[in-house]
Protein backbone atom coordinates (compact mmCIF):
# COMPACT_ATOMS: atom_id res chain seq x y z
CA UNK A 1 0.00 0.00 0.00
CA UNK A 2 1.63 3.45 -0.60
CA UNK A 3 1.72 6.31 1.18
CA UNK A 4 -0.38 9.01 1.86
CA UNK A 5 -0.24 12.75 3.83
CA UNK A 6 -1.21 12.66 7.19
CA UNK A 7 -2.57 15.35 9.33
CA UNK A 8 0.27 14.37 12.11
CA UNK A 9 2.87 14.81 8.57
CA UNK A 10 1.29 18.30 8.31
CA UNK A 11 1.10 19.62 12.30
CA UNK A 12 4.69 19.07 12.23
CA UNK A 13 5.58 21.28 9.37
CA UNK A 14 3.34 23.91 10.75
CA UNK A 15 1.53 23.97 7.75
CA UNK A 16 -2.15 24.04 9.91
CA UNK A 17 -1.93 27.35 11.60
CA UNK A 18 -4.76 30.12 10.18
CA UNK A 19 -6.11 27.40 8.08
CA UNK A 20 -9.75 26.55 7.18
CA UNK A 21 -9.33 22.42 8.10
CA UNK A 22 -12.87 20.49 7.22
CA UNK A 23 -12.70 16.98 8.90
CA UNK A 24 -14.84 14.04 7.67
CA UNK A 25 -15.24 11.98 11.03
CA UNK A 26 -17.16 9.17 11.52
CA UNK A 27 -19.34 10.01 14.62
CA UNK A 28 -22.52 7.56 13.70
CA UNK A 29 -23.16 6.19 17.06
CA UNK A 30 -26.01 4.17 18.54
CA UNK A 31 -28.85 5.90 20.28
CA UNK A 32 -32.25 4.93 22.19
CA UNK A 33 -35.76 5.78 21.92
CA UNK A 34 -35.06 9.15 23.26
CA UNK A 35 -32.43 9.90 20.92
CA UNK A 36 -29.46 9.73 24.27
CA UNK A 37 -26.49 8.40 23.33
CA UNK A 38 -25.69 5.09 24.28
CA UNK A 39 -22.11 4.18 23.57
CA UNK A 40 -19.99 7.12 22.40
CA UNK A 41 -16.48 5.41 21.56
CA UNK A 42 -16.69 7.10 18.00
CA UNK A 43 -17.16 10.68 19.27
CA UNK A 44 -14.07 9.96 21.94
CA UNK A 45 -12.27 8.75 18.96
CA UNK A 46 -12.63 11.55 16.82
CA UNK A 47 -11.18 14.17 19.23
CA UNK A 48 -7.34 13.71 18.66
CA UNK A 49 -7.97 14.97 15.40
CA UNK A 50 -9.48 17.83 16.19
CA UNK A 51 -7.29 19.31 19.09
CA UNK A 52 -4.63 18.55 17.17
CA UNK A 53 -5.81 21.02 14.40
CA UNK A 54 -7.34 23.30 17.32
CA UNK A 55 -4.56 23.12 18.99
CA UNK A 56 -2.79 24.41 15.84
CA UNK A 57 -4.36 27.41 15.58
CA UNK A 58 -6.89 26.05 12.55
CA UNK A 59 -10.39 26.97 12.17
CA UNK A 60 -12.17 23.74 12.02
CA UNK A 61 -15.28 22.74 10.91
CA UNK A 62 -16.18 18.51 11.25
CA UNK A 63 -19.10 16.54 9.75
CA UNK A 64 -20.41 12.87 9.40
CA UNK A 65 -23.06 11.21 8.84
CA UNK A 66 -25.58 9.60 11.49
CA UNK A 67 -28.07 6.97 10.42
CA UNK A 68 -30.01 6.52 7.31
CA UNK A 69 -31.55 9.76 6.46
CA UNK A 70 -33.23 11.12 3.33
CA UNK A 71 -31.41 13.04 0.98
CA UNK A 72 -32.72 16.53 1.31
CA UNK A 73 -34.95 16.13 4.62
CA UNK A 74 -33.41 16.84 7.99
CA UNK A 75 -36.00 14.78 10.49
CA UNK A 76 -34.90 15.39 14.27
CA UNK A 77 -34.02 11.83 14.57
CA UNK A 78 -31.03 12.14 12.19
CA UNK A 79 -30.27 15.53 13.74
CA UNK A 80 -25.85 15.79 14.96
CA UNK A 81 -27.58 17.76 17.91
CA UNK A 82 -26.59 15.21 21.03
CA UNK A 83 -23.16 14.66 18.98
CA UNK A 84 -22.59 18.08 19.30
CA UNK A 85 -24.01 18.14 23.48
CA UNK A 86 -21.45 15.41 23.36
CA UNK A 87 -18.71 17.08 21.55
CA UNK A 88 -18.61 20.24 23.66
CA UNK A 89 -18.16 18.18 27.12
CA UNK A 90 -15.30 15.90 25.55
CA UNK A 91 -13.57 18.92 23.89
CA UNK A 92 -14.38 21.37 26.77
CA UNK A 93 -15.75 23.97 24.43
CA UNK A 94 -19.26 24.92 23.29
CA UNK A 95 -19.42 23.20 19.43
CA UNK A 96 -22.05 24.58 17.51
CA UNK A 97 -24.03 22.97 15.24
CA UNK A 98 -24.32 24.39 11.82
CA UNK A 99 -27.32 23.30 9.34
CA UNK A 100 -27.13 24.72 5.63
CA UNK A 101 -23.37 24.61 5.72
CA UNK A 102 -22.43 23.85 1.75
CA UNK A 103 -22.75 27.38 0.55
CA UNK A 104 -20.83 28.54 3.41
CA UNK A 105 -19.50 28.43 7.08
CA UNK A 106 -17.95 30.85 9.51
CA UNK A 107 -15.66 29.35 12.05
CA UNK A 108 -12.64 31.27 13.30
CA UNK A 109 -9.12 30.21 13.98
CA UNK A 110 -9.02 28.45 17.16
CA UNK A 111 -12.70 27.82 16.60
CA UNK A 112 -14.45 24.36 16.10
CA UNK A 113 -17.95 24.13 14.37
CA UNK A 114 -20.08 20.86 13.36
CA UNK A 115 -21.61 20.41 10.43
CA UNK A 116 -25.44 19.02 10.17
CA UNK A 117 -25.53 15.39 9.08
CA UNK A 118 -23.52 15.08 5.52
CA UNK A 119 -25.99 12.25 3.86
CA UNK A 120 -28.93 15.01 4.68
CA UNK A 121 -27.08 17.11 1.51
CA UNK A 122 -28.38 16.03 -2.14
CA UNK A 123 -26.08 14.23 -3.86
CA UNK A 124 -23.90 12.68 -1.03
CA UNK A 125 -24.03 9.43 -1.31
CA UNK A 126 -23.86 9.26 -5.36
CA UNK A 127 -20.93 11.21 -4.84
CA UNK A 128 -22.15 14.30 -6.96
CA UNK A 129 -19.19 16.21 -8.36
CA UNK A 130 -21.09 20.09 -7.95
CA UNK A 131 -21.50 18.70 -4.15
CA UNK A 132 -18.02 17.72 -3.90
CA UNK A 133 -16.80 20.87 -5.54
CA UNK A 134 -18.64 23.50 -2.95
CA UNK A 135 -17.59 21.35 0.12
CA UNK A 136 -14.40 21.76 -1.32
CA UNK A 137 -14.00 25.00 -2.03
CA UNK A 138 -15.19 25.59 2.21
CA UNK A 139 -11.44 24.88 3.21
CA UNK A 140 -8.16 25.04 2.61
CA UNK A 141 -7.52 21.23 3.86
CA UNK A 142 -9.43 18.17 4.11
CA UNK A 143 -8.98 15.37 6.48
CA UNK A 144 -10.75 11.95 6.25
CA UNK A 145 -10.78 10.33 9.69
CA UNK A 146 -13.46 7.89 9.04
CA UNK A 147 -12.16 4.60 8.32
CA UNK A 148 -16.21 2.91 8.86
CA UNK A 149 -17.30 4.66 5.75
CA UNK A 150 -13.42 4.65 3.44
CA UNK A 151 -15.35 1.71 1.25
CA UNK A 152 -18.35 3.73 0.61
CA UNK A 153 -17.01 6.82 -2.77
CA UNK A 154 -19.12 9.67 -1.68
CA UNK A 155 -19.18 13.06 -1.59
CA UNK A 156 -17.76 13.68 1.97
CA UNK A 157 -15.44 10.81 1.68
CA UNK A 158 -14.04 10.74 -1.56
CA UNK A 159 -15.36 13.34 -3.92
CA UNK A 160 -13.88 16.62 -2.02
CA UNK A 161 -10.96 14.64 -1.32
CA UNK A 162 -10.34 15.27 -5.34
CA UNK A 163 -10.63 19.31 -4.75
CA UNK A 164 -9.69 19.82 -1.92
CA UNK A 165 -6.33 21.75 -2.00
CA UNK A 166 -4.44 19.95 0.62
CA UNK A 167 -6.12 16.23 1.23
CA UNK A 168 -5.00 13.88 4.20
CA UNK A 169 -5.89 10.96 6.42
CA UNK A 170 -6.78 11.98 9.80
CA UNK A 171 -5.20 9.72 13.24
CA UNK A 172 -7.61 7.24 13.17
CA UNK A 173 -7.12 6.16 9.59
CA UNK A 174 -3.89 6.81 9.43
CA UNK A 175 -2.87 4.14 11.85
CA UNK A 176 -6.15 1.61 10.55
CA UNK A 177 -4.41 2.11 7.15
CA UNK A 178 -0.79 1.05 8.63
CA UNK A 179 -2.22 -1.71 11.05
CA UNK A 180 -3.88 -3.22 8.07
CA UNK A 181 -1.13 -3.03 6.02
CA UNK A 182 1.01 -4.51 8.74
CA UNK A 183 -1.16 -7.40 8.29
CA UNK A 184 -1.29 -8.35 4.74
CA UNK A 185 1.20 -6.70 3.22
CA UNK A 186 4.26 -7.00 5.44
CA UNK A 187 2.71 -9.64 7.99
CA UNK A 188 5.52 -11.49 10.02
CA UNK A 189 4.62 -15.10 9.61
CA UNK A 190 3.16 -17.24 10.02
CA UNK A 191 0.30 -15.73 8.95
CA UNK A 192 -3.03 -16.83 11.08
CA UNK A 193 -6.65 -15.35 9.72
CA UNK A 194 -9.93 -16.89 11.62
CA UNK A 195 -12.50 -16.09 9.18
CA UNK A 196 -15.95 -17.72 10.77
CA UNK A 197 -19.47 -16.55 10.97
CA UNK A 198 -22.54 -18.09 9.79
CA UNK A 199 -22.06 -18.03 6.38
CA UNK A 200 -19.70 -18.58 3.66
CA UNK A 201 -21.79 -17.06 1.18
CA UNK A 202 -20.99 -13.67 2.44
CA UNK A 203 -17.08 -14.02 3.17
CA UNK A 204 -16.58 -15.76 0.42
CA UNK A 205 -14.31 -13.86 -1.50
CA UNK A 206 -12.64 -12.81 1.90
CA UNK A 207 -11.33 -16.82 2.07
CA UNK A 208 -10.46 -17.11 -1.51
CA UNK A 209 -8.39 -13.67 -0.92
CA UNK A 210 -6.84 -15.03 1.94
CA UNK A 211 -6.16 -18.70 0.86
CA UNK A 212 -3.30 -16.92 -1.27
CA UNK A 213 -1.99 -15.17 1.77
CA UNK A 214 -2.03 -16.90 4.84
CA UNK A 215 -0.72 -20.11 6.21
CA UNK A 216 -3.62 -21.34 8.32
CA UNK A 217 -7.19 -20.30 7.69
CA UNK A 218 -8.92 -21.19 10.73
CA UNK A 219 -13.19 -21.41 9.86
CA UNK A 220 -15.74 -21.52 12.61
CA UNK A 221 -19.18 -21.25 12.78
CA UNK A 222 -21.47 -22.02 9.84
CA UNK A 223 -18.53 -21.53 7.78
CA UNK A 224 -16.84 -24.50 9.31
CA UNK A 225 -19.82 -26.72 8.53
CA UNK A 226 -19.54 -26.00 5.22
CA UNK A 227 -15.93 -26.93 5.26
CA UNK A 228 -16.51 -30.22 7.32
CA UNK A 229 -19.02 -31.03 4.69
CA UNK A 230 -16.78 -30.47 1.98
CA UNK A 231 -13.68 -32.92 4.05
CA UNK A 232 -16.81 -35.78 3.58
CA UNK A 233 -17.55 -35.67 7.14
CA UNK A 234 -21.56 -35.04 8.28
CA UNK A 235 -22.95 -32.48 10.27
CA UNK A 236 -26.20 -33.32 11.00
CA UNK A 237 -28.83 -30.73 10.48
CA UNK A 238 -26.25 -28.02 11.18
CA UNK A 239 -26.28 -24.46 9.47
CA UNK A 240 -24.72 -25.33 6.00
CA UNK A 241 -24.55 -24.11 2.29
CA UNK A 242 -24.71 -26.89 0.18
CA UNK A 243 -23.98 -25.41 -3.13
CA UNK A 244 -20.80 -23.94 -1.94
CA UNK A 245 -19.36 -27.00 -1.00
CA UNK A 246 -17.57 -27.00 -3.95
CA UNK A 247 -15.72 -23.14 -3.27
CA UNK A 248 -14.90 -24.30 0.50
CA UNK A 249 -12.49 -27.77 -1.45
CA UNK A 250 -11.10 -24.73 -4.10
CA UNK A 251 -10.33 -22.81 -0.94
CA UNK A 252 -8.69 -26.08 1.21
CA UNK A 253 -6.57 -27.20 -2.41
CA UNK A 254 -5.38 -23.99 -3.30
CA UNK A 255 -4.11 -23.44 0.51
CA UNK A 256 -2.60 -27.08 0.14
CA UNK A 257 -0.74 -26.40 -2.67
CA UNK A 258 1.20 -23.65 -1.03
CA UNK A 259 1.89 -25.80 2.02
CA UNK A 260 -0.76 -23.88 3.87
CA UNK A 261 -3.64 -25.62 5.39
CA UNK A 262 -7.67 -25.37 6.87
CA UNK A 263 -7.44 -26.74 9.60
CA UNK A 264 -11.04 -29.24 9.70
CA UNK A 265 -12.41 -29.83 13.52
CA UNK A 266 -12.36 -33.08 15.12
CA UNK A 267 -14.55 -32.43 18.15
CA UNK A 268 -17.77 -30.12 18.19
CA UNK A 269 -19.98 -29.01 20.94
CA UNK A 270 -23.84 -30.50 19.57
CA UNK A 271 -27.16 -29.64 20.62
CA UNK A 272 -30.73 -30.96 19.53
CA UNK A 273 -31.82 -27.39 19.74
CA UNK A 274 -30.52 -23.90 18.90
CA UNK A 275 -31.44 -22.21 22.17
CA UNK A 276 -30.16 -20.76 25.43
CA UNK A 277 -31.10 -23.76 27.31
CA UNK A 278 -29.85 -26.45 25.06
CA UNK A 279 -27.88 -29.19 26.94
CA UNK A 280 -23.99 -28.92 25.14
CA UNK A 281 -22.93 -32.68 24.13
CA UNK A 282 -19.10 -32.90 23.23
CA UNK A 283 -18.88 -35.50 20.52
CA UNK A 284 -15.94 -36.52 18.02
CA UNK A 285 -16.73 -35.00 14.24
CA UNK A 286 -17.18 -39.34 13.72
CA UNK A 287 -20.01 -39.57 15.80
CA UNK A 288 -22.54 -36.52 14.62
CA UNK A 289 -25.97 -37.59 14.63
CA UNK A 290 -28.61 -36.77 11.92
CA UNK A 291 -30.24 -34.49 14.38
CA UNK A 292 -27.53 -33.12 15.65
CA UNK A 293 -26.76 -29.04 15.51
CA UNK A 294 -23.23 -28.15 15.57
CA UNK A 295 -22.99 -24.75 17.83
CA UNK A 296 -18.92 -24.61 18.82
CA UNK A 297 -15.61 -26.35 18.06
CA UNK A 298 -14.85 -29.48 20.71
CA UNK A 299 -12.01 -28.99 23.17
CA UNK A 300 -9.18 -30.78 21.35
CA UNK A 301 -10.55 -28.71 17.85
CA UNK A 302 -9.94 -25.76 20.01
CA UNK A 303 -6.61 -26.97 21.79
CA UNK A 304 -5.30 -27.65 18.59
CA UNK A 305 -6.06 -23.84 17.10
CA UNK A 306 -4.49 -22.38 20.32
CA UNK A 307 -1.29 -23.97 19.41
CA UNK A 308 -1.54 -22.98 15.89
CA UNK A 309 -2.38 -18.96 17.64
CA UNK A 310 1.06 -19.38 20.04
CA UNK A 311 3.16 -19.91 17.32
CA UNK A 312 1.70 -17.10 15.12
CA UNK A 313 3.91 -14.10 13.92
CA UNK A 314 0.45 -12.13 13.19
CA UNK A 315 -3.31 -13.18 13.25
CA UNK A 316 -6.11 -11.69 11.42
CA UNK A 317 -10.06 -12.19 13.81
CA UNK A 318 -12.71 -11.99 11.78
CA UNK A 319 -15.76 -13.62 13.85
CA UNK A 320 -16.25 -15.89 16.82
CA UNK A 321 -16.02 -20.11 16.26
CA UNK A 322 -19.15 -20.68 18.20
CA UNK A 323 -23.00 -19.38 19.43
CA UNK A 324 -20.76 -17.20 21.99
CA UNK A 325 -24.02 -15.65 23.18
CA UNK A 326 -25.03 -18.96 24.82
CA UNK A 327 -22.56 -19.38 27.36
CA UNK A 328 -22.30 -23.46 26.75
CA UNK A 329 -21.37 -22.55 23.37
CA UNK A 330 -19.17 -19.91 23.85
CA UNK A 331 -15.96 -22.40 25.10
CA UNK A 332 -14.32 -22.59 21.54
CA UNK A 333 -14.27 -18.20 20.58
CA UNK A 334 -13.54 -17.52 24.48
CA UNK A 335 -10.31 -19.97 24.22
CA UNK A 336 -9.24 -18.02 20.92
CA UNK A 337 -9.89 -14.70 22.28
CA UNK A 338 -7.41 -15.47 25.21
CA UNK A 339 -4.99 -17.25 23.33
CA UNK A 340 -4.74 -14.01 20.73
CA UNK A 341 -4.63 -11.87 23.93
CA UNK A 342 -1.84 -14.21 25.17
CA UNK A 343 0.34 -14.24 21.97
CA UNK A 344 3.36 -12.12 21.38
CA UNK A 345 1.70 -12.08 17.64
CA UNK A 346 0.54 -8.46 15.49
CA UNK A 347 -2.84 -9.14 16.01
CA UNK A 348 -5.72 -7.32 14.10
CA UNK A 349 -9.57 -7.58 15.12
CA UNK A 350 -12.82 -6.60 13.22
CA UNK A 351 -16.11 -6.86 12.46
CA UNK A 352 -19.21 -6.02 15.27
CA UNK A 353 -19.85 -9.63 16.57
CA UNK A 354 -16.06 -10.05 17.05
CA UNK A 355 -15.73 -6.84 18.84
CA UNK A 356 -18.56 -8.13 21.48
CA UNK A 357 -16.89 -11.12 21.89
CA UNK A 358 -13.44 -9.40 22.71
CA UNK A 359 -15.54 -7.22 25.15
CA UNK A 360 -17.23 -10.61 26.64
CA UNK A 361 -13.81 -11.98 26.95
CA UNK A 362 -11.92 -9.06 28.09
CA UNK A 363 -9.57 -9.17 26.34
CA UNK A 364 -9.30 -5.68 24.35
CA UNK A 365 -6.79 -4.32 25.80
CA UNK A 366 -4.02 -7.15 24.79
CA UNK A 367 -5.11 -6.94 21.10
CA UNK A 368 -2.88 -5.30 19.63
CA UNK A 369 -5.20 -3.17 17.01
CA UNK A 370 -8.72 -3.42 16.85
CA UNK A 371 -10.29 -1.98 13.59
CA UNK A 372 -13.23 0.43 14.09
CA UNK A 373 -14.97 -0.24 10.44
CA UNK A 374 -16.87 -3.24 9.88
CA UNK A 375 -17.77 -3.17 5.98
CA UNK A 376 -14.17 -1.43 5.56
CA UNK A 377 -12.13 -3.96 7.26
CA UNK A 378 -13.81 -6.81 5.06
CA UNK A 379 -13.36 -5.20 1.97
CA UNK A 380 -9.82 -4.40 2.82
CA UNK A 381 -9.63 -8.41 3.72
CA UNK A 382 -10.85 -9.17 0.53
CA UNK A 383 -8.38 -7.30 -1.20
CA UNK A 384 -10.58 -4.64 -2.70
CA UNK A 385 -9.53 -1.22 -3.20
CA UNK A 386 -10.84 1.34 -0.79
CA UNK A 387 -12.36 4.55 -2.89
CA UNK A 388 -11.51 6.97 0.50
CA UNK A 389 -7.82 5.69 1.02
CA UNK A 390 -7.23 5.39 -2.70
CA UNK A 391 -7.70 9.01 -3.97
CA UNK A 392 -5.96 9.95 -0.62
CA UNK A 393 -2.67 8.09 -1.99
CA UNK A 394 -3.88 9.47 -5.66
CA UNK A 395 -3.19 13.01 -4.11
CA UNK A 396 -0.33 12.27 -2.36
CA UNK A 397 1.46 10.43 -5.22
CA UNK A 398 0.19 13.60 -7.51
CA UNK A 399 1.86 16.32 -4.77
CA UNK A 400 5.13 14.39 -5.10
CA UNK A 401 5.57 14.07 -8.94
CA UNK A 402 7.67 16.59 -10.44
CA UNK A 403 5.95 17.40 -13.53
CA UNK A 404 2.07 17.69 -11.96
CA UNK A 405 1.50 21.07 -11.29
């Protein structure tokens, strides 16, 4: 991945002082009924970023979306109002909340100002090139520190990121953009990805991606059945995907013709039932019955994938092994989470059902990066280009050729 300007690259020249600095944050965070807050680690996030240019002596001026509004209608339920309540007590400022902003803001050196939800403007989300233009032409330098939102091209994220004079990845990106790339590109081996969920259909691509890359792919979940099924073993009347049985043996011989395995589980935790209350049976993969629901790995599947974590020079989490939520299936992901915790590995978490486990298991703090975007940190799994990084390095590959002027 090449480089790009950060915001940090800029503070130390000096280069933000007097200067109109328009941040695209990503401050979309869950509310209730009443429209309070309810967890606010987004909003926390995205204040580095702005002292820093505060601090500076910028003027700044931050949007972001919230929700799923309509394009054109500002309803009070997609309103920035208790970001900005929330803003002002984190930043220990008043931050006022500006609605109307493309055709023009006032905010004064030293001054911060929040812009009215960005998908409320016409022509956000298709990315409209007269949008992008007047957003554009509001500063002097843009920031993106969204990374939730760097696979979605639009207007806030990626069009004004073409205009802007000066365009640069804020903190948050900046080191989600060099954790990733720590990963994949450069990983120390070997290389350990857990890709599991409940299906394959939708990670597909994700394991084909990786098969090429890593040196064990460790499945769980639904995904595994699908896998165990494909190895000729049954599963009972397990979560599976028939058809793909054939794409789960592509994955396992194009792994085992680089020496690089799946490894298949040879104990699973069964149920008759998929419920809370289900009595947990332990049983070798041999002796699945036809009625049997796989819910977790077995103890010597998951003994076996802690060994593989020890030894790891860097592990990719994507998704627990097991129905986590029910605490008699939650043995297998709860054993993983502790052995990444407990391995001198790079490690790299994502995805929202991972991130509750690591909070179930307590283990966040001895992870060493855990990635805030969900649909990004697929995409970027999968290998796809991401539209809000990639015109970021555009620009910065553009500032440092000679002959573009």
């Amino acid at each position: 991945m090449s480089s790009v300007v950060t915001l940090a690259d800029l503070a130390a020249e000096d280069k933000l002082a007097g200067k109109r600095v328009f941040i695209r944050a990503d401050l979309n965070v869950p509310q209730d009924e009443a429209g309070n807050i309810t967890e606010d680690t987004r909003i926390r996030a995205s204040v580095p970023a702005i002292e820093l240019c505060l601090n500076a002596g910028a003027a700044v001026m931050v949007t972001s979306h919230l929700g799923r509004p309509v394009e054109g209608e500002l309803k009070s339920r997609d309103s920035l109002t208790p970001v900005a309540q929330r803003l002002s007590e984190l930043l220990g400022r008043e931050v006022v909340l500006v609605q109307d902003w493309v055709d023009g803001v006032t905010v004064e050196p030293g001054q911060v100002v929040l812009l009215e939800n960005c998908r409320v403007n016409p022509g956000e989300k298709k990315n409209s090139d007269a949008l992008a233009r007047k957003m554009a032409g509001l500063c002097d330098i843009y920031v993106n520190d969204a990374f939730g939102t760097a696979h979605r091209a639009e207007a806030t994220t990626h069009g004004i990121a073409g205009y802007a004079p000066v365009a640069c990845a804020g903190p948050l990106l900046a080191a989600e953009i060099a954790a990733l790339s720590k990963a994949l590109s450069q990983p120390a081996r070997p290389l350990v990805a857990i890709v599991a969920g409940s299906k394959v259909s939708t990670k597909l691509t994700i394991l084909e991606s990786l098969a090429n890359k890593v040196d064990y792919l460790i499945v769980g979940g639904g995904i595994a059945n699908t896998f165990m099924l494909a190895a000729g073993l049954k599963i009972g009347k397990s979560l599976v995907e028939k058809d793909l049985v054939a794409d789960a043996r592509r994955v396992c011989d194009a792994m085992a013709r680089r020496g690089a395995s799946v490894p298949i589980p040879v104990d699973v935790v069964c149920a008759k039932a998929f419920s809370a209350i289900a009595a947990a049976v332990v049983k070798d993969v041999a002796h699945i019955e036809d009625d049997d629901m796989i819910l977790d790995i077995g103890p010597k599947t998951a003994a076996m994938l802690v060994d593989r974590l020890k030894g790891a020079g860097t592990i990719v989490w994507n998704g627990p092994v097991g129905v986590f939520e029910f605490d008699q299936f939650g043995n297998g992901t709860r054993m993983l989470a502790h052995a990444i915790a407990e391995s001198p590995a790079f490690s790299i978490a994502g995805g929202g059902d991972t991130l509750t486990a690591i909070a179930k298991y307590d283990v966040a703090d001895r992870v060493s990066y855990i990635s805030t975007g969900g649909g990004a940190f697929l995409e970027f799994l999968e290998g796809k280009t991401l539209p809000a990084v990639d015109i970021l390095e555009q620009r910065a590959a553009a500032a440092h050729d000679p002959l573009h002027h």
